[in-house]
Every structure is written in structure tokens, then in C-alpha cells.
Protein backbone atom coordinates (compact mmCIF):
# COMPACT_ATOMS: atom_id res chain seq x y z
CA UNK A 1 0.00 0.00 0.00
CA UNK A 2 1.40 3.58 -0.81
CA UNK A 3 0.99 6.10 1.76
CA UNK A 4 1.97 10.09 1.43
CA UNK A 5 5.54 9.35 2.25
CA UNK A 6 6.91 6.85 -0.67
CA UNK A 7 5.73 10.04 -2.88
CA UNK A 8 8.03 12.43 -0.73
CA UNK A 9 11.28 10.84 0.02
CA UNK A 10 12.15 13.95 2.27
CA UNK A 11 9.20 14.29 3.68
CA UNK A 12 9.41 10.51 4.61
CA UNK A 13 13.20 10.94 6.40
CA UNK A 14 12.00 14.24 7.76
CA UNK A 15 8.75 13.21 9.74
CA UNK A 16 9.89 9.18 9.81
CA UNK A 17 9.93 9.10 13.54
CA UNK A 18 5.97 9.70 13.75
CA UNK A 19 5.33 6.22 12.25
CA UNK A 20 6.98 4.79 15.06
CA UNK A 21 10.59 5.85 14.79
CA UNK A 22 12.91 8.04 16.81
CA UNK A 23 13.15 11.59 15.92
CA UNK A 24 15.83 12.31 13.56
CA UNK A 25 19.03 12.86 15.65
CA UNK A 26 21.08 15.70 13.25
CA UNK A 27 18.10 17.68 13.64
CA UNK A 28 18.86 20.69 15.61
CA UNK A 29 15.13 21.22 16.84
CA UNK A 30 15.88 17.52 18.73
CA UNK A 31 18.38 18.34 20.57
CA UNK A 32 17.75 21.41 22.36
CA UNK A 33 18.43 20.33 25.85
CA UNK A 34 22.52 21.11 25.48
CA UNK A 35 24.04 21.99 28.59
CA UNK A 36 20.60 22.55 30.38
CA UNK A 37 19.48 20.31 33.11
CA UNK A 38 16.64 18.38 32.85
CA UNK A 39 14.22 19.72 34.97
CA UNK A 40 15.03 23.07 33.26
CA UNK A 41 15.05 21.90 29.64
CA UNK A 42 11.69 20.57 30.66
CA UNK A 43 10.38 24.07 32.10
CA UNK A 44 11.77 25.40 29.16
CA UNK A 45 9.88 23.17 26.62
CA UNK A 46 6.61 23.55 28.39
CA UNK A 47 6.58 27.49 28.78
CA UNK A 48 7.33 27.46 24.79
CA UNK A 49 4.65 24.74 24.01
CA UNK A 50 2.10 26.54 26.57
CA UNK A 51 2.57 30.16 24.53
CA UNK A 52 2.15 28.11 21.28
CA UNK A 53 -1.51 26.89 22.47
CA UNK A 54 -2.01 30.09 23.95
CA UNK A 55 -1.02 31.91 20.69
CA UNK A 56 -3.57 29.27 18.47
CA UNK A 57 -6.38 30.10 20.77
CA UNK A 58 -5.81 33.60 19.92
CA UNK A 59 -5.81 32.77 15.83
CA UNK A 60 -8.85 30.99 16.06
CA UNK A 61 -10.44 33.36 17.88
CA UNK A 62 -9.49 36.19 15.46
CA UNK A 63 -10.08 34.31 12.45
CA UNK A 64 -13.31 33.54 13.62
CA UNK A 65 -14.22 36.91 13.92
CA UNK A 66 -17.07 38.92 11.38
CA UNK A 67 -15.35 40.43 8.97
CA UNK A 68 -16.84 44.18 10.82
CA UNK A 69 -13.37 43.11 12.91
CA UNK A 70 -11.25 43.19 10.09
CA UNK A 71 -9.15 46.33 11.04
CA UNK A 72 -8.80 45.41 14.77
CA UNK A 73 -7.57 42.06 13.67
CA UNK A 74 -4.76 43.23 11.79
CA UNK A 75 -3.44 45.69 14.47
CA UNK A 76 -4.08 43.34 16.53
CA UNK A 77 -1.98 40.49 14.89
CA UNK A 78 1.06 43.21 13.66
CA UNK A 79 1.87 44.00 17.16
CA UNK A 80 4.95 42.56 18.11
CA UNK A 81 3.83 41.17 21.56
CA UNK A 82 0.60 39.48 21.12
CA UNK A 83 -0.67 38.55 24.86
CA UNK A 84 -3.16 36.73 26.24
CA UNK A 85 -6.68 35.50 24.86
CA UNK A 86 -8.76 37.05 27.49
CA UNK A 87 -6.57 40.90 26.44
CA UNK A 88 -7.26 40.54 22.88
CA UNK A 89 -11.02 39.64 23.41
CA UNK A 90 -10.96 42.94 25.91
CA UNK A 91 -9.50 44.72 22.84
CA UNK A 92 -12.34 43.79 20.29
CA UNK A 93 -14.80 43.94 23.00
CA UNK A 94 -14.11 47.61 23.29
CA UNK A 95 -14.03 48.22 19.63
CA UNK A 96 -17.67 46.76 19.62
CA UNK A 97 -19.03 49.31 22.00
């Protein structure tokens, strides 16, 4: 049977580790931890992947927005610090009123 990867040989030796397979080891993103200690390189990881969840609430919540919200959602989304959900739906709550 052919799946996606035997049609994209680097996709297959890129992403071979989620069919059951180790990530690939001379892939910088892997190996992260360096000199850091566990415990912190764990810290680390989860404060990143936390602010990445956070940051795809906030997307979907724009996106999902009329498109009334256009112009808010641009300033919104070309500020360089883009915060919590709960601030950006004060933000467009205010523009509403």
C-alpha cells in the first residue's frame, strides 16, 4: 500500500519518527536540551509549548471573527507582543461598543 511518504522521500526521512521511529538525531530542533538540566530543559519546553496553544487560541479566535473586525484584527496580529486570549477579546470587545 502507498501512503503520502513513498511520494516524498524527504518528507518521509524528515517526519519518519511519527510512524513509530525516533526523531531524527542531526536535527537541531531535537536536541535542544545542550548543557541545560533536565528539569530546566523541561520548564523550558513547556513554557514554549504553553505560549504556542495560547497563541492558536488567539488565531482561532481572530479568524473567527465577522469580517466588521477586520481592522482590529490586523493591528491586533502586527503588534509585536501578542498577549493573552482574554486581552485581545478585551480589545475587540471595546471596539464593539
Amino acid at each position: 500500500m502507498n501512503t503520502i511518504y513513498s511520494y516524498f522521500p524527504q518528507m518521509n526521512k524528515k517526519f519518519s519518527h511519527i510512524k513509530g521511529g525516533a526523531p531524527p538525531r542531526d536535527d537541531p530542533k531535537f536536541e535542544m536540551q545542550g548543557i541545560l538540566l533536565v528539569t530546566k530543559y523541561y520548564r523550558t519546553l513547556n513554557e514554549l509549548w504553553i505560549k504556542l496553544v495560547e497563541r492558536g487560541r488567539i488565531f482561532k479566535f481572530l479568524y473567527g471573527l465577522n469580517s466588521k473586525y477586520d481592522p482590529i484584527q490586523v493591528q491586533i496580529i502586527g503588534k509585536k507582543n501578542i498577549h493573552s486570549l482574554f486581552e485581545i477579546f478585551s480589545i475587540v470587545q471595546d471596539e464593539e461598543t
